[in-house]
PDB file of N, CA and C in Angstrom:
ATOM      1  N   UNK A   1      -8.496 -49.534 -25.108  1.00  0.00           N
ATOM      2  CA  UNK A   1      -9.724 -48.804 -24.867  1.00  0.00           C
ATOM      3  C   UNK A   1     -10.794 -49.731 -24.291  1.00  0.00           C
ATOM      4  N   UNK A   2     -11.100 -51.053 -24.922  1.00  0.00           N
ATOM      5  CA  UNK A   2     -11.697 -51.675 -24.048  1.00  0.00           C
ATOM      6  C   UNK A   2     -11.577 -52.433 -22.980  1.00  0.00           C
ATOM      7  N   UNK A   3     -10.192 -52.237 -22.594  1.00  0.00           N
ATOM      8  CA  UNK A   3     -10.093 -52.786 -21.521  1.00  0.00           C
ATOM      9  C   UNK A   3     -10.357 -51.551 -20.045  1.00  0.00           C
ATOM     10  N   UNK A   4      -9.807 -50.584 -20.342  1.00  0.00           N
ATOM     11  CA  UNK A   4     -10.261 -49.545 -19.929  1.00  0.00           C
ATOM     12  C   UNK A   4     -11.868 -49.312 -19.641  1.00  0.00           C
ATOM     13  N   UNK A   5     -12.634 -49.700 -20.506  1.00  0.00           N
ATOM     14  CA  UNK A   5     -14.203 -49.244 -20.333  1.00  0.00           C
ATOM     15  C   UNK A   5     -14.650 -50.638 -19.667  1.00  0.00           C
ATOM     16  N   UNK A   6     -13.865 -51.733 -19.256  1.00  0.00           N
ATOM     17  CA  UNK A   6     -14.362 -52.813 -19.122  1.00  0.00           C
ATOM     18  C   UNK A   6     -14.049 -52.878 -17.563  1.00  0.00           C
ATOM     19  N   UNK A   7     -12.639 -52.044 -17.024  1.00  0.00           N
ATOM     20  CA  UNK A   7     -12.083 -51.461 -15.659  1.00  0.00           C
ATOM     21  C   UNK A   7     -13.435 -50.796 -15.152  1.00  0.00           C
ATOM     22  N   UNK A   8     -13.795 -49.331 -15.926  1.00  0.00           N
ATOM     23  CA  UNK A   8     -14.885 -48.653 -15.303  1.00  0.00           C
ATOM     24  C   UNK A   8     -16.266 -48.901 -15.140  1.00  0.00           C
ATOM     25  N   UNK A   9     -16.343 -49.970 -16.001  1.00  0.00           N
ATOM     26  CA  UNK A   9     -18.012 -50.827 -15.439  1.00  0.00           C
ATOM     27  C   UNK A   9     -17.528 -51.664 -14.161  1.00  0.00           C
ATOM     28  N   UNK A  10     -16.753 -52.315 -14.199  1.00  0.00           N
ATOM     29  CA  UNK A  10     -16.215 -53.076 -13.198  1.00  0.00           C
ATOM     30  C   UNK A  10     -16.194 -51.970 -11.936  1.00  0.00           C
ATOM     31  N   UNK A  11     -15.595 -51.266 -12.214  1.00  0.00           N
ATOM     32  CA  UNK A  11     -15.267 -50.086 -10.571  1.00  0.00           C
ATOM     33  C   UNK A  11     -16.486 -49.429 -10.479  1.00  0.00           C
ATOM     34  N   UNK A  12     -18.065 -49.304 -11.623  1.00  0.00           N
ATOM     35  CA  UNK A  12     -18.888 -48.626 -11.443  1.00  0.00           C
ATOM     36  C   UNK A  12     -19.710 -49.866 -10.885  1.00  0.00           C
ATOM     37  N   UNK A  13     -19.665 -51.119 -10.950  1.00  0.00           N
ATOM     38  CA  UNK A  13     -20.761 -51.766 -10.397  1.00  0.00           C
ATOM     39  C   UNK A  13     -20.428 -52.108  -8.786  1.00  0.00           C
ATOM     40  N   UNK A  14     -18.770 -52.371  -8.840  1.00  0.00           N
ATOM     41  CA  UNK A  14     -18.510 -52.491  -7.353  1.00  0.00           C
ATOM     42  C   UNK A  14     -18.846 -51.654  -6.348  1.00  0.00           C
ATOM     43  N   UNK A  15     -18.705 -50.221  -6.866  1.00  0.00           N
ATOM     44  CA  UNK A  15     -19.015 -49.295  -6.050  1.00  0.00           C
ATOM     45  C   UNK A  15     -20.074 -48.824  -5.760  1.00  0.00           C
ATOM     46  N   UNK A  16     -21.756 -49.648  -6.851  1.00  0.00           N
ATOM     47  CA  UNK A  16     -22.776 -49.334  -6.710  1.00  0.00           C
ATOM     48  C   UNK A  16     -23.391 -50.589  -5.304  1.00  0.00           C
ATOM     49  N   UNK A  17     -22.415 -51.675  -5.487  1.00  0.00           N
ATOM     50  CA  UNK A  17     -22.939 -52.485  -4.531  1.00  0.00           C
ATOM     51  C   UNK A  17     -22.222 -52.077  -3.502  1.00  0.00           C
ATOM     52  N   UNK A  18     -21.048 -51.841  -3.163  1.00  0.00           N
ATOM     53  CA  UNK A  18     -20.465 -51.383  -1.874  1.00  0.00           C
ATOM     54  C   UNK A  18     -21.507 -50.044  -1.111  1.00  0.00           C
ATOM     55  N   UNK A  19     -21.988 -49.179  -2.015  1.00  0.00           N
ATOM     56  CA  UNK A  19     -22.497 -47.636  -1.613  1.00  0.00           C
ATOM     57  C   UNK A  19     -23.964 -48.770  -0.929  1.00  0.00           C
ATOM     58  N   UNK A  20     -25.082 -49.678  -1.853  1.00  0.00           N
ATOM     59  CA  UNK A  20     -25.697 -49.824  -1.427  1.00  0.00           C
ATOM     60  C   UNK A  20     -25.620 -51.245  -0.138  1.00  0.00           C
ATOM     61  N   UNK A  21     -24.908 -51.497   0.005  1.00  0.00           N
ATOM     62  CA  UNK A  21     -24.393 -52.772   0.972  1.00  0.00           C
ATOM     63  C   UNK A  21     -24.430 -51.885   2.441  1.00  0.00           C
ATOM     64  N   UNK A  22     -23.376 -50.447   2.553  1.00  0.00           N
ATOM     65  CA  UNK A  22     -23.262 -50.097   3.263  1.00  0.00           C
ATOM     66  C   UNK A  22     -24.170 -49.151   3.859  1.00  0.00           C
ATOM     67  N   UNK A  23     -25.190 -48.690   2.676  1.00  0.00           N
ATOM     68  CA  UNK A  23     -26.606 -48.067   3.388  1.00  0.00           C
ATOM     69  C   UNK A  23     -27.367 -49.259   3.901  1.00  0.00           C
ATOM     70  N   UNK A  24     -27.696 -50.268   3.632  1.00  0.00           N
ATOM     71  CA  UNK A  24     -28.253 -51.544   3.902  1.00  0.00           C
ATOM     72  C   UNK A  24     -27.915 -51.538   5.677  1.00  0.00           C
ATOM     73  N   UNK A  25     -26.727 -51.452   5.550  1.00  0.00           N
ATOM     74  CA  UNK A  25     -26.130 -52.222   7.052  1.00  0.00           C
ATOM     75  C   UNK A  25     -26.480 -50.853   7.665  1.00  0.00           C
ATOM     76  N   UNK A  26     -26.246 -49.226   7.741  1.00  0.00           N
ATOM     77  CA  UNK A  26     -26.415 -48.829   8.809  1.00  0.00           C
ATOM     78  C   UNK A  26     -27.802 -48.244   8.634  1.00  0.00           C
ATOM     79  N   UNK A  27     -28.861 -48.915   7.356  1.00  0.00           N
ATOM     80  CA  UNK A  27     -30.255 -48.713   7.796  1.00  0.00           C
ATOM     81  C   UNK A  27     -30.839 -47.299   6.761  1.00  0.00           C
ATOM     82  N   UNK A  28     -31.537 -47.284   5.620  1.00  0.00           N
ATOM     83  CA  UNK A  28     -32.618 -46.413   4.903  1.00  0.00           C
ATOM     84  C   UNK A  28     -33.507 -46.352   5.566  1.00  0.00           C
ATOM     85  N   UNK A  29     -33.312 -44.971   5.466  1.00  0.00           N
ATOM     86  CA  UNK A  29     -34.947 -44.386   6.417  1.00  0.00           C
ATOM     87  C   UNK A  29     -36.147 -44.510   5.369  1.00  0.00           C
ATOM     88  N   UNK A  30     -37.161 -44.278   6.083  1.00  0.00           N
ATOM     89  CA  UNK A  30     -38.578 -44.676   4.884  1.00  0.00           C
ATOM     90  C   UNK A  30     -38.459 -43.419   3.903  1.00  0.00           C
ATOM     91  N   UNK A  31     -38.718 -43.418   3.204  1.00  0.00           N
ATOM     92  CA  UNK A  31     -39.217 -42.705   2.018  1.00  0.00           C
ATOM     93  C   UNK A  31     -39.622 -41.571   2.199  1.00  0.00           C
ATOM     94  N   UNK A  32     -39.252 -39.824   2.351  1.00  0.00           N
ATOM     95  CA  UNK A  32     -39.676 -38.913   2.668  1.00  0.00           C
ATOM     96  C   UNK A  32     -39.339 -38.151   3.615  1.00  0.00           C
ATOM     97  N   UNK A  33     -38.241 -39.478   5.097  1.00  0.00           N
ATOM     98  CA  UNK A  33     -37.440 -38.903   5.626  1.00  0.00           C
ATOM     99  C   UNK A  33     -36.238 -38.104   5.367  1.00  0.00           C
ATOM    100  N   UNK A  34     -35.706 -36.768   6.212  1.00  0.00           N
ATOM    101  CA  UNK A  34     -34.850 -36.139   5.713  1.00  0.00           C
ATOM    102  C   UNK A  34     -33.949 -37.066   5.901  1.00  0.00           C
ATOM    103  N   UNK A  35     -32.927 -37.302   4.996  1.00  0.00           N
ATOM    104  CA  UNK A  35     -31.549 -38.337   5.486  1.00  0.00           C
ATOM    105  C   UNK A  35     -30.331 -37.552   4.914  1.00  0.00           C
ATOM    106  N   UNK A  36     -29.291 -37.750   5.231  1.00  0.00           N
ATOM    107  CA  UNK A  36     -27.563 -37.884   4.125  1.00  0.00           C
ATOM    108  C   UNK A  36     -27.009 -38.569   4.212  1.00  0.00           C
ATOM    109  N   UNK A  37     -25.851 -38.744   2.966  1.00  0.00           N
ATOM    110  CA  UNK A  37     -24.766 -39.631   3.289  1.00  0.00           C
ATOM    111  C   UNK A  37     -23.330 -38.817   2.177  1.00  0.00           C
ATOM    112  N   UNK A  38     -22.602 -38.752   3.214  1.00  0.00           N
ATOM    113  CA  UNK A  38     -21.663 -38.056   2.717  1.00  0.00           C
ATOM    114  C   UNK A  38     -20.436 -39.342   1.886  1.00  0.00           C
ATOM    115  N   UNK A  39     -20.320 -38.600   0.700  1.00  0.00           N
ATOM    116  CA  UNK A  39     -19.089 -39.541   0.117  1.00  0.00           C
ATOM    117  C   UNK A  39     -17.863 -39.518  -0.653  1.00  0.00           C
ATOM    118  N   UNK A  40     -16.571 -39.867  -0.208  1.00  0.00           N
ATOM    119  CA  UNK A  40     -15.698 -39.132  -0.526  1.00  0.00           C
ATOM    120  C   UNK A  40     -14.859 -40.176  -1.464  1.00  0.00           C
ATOM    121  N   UNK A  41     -14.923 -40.034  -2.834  1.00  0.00           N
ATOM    122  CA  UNK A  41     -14.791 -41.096  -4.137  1.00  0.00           C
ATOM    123  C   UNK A  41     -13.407 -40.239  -4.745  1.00  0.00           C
ATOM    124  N   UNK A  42     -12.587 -41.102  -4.967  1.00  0.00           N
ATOM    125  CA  UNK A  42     -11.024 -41.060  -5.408  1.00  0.00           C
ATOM    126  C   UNK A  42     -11.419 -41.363  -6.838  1.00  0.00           C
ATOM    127  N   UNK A  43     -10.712 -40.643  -7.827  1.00  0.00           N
ATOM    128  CA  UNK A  43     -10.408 -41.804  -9.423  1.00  0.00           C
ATOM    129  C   UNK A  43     -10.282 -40.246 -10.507  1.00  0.00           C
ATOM    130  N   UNK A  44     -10.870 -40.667 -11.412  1.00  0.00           N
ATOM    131  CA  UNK A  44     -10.230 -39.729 -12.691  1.00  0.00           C
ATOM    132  C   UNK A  44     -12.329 -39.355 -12.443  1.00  0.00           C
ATOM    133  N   UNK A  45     -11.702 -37.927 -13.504  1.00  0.00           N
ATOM    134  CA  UNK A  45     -13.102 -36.906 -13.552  1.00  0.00           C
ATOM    135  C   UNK A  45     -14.152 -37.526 -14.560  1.00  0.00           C
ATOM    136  N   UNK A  46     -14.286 -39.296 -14.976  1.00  0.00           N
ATOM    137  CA  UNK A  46     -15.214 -39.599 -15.385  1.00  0.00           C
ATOM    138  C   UNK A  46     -15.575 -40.254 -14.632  1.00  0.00           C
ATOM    139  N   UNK A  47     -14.886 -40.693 -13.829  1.00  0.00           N
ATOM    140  CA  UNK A  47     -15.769 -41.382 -12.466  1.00  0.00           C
ATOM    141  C   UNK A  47     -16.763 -40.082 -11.697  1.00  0.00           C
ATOM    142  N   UNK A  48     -16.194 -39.163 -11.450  1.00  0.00           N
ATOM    143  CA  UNK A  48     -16.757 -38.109 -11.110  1.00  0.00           C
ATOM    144  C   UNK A  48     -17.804 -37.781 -11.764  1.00  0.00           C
ATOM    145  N   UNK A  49     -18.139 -37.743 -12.861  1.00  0.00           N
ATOM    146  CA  UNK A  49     -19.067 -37.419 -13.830  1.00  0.00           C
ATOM    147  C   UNK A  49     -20.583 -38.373 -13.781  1.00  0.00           C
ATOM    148  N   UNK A  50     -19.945 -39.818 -13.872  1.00  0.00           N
ATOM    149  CA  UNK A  50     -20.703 -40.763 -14.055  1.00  0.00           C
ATOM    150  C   UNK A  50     -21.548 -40.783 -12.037  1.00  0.00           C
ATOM    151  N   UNK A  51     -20.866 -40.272 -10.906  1.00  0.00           N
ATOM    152  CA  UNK A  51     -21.721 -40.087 -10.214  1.00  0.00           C
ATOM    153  C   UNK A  51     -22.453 -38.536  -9.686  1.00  0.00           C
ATOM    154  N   UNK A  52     -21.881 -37.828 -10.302  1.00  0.00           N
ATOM    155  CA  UNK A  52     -22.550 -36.696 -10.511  1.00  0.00           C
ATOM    156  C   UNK A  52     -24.211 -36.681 -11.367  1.00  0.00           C
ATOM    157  N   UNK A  53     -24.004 -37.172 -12.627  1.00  0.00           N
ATOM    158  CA  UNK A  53     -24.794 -36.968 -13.497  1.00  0.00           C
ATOM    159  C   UNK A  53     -25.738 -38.155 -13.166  1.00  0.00           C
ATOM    160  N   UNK A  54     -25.468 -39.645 -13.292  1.00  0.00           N
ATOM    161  CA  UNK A  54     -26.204 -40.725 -12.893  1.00  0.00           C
ATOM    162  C   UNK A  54     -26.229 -41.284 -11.768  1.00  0.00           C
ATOM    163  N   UNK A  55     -25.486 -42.114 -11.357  1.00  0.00           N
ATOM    164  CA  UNK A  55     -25.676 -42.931  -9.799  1.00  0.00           C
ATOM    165  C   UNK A  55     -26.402 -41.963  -8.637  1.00  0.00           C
ATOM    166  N   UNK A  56     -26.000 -40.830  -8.276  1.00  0.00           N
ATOM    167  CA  UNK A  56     -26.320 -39.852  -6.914  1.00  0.00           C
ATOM    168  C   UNK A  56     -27.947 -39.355  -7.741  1.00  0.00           C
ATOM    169  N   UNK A  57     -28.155 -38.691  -8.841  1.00  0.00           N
ATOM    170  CA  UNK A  57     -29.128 -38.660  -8.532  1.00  0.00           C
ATOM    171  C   UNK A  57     -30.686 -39.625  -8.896  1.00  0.00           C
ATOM    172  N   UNK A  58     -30.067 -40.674  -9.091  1.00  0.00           N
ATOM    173  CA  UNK A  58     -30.649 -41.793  -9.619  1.00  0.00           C
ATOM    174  C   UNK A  58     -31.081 -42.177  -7.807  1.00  0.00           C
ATOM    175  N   UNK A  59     -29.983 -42.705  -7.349  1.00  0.00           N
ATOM    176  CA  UNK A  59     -30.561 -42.974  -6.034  1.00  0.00           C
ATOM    177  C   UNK A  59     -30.918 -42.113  -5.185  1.00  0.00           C
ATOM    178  N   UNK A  60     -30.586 -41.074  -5.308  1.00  0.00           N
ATOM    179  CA  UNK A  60     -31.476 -39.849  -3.902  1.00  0.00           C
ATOM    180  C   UNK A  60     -32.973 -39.860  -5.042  1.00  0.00           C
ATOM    181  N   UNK A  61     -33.068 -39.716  -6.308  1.00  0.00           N
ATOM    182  CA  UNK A  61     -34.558 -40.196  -6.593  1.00  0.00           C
ATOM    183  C   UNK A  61     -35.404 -41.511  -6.104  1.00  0.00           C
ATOM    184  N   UNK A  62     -35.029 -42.669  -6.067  1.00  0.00           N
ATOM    185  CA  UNK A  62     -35.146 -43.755  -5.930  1.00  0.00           C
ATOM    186  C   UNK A  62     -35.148 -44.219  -4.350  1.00  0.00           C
ATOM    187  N   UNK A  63     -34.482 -43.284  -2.994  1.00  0.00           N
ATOM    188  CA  UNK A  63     -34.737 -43.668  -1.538  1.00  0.00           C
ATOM    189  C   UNK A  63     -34.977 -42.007  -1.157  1.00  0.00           C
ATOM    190  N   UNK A  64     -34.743 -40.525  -1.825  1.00  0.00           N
ATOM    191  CA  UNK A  64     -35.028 -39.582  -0.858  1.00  0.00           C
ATOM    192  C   UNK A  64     -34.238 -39.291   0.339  1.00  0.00           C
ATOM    193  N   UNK A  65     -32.723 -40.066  -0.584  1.00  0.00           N
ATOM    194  CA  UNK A  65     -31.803 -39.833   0.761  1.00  0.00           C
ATOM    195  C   UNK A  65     -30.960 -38.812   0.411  1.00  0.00           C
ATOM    196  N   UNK A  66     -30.271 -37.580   0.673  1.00  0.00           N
ATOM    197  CA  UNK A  66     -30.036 -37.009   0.053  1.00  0.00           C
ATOM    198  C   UNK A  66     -28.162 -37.091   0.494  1.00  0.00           C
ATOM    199  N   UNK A  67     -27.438 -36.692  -1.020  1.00  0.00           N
ATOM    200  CA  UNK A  67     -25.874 -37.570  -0.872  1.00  0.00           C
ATOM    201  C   UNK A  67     -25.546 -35.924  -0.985  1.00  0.00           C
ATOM    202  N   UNK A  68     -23.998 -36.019  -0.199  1.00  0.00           N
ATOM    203  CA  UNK A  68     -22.603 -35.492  -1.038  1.00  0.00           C
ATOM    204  C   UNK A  68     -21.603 -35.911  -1.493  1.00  0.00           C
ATOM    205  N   UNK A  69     -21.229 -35.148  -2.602  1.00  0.00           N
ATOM    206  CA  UNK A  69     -20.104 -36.114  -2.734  1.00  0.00           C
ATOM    207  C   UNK A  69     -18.790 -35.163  -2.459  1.00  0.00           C
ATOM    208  N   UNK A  70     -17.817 -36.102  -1.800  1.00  0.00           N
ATOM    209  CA  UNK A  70     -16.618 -34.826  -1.821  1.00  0.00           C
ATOM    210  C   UNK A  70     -15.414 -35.892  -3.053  1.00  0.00           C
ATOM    211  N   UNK A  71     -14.793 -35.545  -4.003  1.00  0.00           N
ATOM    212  CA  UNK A  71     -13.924 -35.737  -4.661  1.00  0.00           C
ATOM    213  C   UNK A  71     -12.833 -35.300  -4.471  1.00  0.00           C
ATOM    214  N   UNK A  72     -12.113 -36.275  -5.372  1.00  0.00           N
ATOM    215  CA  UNK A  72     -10.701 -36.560  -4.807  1.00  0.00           C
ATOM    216  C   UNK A  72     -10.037 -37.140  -6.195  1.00  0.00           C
ATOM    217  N   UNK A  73      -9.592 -36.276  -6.570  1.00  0.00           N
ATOM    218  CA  UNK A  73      -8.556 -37.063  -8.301  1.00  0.00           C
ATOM    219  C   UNK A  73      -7.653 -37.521  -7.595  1.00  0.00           C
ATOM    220  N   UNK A  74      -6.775 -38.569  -8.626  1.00  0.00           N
ATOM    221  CA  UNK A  74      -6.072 -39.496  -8.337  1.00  0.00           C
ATOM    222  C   UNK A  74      -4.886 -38.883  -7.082  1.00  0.00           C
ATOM    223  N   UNK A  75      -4.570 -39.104  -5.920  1.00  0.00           N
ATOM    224  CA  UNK A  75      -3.236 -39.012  -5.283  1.00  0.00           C
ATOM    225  C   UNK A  75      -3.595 -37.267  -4.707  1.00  0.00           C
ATOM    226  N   UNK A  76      -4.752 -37.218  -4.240  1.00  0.00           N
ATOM    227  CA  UNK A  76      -4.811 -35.785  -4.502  1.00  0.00           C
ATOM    228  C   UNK A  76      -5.856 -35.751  -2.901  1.00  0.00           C
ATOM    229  N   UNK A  77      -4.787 -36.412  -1.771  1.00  0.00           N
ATOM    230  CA  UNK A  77      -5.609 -36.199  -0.360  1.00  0.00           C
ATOM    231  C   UNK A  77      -6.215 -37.377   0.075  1.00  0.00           C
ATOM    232  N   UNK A  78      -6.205 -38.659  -0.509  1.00  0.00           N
ATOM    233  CA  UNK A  78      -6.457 -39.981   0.079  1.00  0.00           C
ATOM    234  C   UNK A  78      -6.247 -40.157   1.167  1.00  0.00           C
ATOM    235  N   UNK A  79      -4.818 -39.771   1.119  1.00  0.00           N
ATOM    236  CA  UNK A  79      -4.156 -40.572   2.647  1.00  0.00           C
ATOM    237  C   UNK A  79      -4.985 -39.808   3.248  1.00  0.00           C
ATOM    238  N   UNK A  80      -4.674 -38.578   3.835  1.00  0.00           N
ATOM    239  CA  UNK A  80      -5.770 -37.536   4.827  1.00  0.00           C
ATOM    240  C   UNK A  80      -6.903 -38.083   5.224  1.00  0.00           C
ATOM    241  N   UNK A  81      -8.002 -38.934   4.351  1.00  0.00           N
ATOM    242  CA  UNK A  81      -9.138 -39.025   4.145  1.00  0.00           C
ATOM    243  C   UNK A  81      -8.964 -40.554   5.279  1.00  0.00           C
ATOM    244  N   UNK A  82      -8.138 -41.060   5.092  1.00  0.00           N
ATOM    245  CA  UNK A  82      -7.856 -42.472   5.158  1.00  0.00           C
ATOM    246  C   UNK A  82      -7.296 -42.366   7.027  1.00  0.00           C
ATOM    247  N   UNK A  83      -6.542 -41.025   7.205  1.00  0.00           N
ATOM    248  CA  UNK A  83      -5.966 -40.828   8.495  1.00  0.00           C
ATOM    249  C   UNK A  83      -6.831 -40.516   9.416  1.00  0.00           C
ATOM    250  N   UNK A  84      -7.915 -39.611   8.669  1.00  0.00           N
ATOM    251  CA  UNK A  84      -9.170 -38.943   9.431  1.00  0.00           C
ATOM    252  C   UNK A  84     -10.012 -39.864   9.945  1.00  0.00           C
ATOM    253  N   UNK A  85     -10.097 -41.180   9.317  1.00  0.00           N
ATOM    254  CA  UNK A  85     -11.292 -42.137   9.579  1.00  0.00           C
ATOM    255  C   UNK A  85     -10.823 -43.053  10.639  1.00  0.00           C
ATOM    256  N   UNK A  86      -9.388 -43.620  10.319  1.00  0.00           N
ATOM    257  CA  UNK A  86      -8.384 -44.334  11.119  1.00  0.00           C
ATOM    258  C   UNK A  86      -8.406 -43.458  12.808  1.00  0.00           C
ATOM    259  N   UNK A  87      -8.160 -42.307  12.934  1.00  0.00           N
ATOM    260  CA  UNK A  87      -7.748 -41.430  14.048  1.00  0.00           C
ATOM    261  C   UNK A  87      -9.172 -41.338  14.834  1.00  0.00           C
ATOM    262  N   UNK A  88     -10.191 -41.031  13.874  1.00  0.00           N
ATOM    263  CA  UNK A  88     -11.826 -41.170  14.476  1.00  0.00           C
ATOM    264  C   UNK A  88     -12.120 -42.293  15.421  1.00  0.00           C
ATOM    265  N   UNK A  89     -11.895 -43.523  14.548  1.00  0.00           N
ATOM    266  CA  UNK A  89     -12.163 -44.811  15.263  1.00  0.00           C
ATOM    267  C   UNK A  89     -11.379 -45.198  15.871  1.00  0.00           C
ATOM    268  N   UNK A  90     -10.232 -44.637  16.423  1.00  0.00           N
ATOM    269  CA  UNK A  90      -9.374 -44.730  17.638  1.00  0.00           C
ATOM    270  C   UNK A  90      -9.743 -43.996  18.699  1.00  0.00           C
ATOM    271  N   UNK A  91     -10.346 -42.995  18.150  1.00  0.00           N
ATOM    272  CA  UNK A  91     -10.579 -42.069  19.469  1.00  0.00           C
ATOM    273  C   UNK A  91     -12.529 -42.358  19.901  1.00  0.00           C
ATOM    274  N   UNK A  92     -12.872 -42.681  19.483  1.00  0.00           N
ATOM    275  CA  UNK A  92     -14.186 -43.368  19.630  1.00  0.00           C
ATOM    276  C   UNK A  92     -14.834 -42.164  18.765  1.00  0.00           C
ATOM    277  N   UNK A  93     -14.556 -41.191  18.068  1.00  0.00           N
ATOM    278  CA  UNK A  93     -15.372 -40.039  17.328  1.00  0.00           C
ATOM    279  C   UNK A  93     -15.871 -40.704  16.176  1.00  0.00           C
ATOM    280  N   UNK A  94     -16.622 -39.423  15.531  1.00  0.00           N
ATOM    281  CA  UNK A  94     -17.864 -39.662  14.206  1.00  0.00           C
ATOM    282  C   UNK A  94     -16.762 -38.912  13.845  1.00  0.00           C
ATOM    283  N   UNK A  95     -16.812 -39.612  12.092  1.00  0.00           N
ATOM    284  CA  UNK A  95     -16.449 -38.455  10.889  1.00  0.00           C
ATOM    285  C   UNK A  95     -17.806 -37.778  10.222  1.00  0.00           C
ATOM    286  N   UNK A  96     -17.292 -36.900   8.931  1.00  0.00           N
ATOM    287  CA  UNK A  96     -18.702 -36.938   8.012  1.00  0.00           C
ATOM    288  C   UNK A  96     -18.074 -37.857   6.871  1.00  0.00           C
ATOM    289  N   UNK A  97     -17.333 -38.969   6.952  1.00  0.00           N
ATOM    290  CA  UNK A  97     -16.836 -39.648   5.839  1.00  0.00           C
ATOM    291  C   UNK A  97     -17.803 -41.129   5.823  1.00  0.00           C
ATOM    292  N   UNK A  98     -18.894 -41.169   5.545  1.00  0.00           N
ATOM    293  CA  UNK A  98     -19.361 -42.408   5.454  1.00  0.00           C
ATOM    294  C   UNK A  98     -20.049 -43.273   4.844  1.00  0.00           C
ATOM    295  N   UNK A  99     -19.097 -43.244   3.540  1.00  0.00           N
ATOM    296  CA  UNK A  99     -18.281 -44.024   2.235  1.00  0.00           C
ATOM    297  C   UNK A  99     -17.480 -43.375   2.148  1.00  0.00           C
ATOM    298  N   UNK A 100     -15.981 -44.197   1.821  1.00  0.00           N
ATOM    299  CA  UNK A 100     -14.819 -43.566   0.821  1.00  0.00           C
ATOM    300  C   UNK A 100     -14.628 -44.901   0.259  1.00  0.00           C
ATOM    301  N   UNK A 101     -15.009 -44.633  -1.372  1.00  0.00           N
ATOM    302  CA  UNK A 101     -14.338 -45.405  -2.187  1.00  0.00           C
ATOM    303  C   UNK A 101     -13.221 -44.789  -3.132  1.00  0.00           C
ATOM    304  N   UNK A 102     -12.510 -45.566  -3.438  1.00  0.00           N
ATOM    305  CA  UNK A 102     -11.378 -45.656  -4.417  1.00  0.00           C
ATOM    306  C   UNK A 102     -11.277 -46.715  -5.584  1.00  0.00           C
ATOM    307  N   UNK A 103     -10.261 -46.062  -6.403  1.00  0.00           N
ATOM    308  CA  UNK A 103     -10.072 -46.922  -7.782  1.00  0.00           C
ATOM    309  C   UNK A 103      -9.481 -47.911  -7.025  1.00  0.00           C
ATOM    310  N   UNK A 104      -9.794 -49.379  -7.825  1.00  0.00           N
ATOM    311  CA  UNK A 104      -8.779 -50.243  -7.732  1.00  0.00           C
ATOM    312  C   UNK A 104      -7.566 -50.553  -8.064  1.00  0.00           C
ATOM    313  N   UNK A 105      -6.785 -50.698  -7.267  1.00  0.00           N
ATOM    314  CA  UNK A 105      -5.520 -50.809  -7.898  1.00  0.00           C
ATOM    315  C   UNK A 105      -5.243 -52.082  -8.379  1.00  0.00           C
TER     316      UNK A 105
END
């Protein structure tokens, strides 16, 4: 059990610095602008929970950016997600995928 709760702080802090690393790099609008960021997060329904209830609206309070999230339980459409982004940036197209995180394996 605690190694388990010691996994999901670990996958909850990585993914709080990856989400904000990667708004960093393509730029927060000021404060009040309309914005989104769509995000499509793999793992079990307490990961789901923990950004449902805290992280998303902690930070759309905190920048006014406003998120989605699309979910994804374990093995349940990754690859797809993973083909869609791959096939985009071959063909020079936009997705609306921009974050996909996953559990660590």
């Amino acid at each position: 059990m605690r190694k388990r709760l010691r996994i999901v702080r670990w996958t909850t802090v990585l993914t709080a610095v990856v989400f904000v690393f990667a708004l960093g790099w393509y730029g927060i609008p000021a404060r009040g602008q309309m914005a989104g960021v769509t995000l499509y997060i793999s793992g079990d329904t307490n990961i789901q929970e923990m950004f449902d209830k805290d992280l998303l609206p902690l930070f759309e309070r905190e920048t006014s950016v406003k998120t989605k999230m699309v979910f994804l339980e374990h093995g349940q459409g990754g690859e797809a997600i993973v083909a869609k982004i791959i096939a985009a940036k071959r063909t020079g197209q936009k997705t609306d995928v921009d974050l996909y995180e996953t559990q660590p394996t």
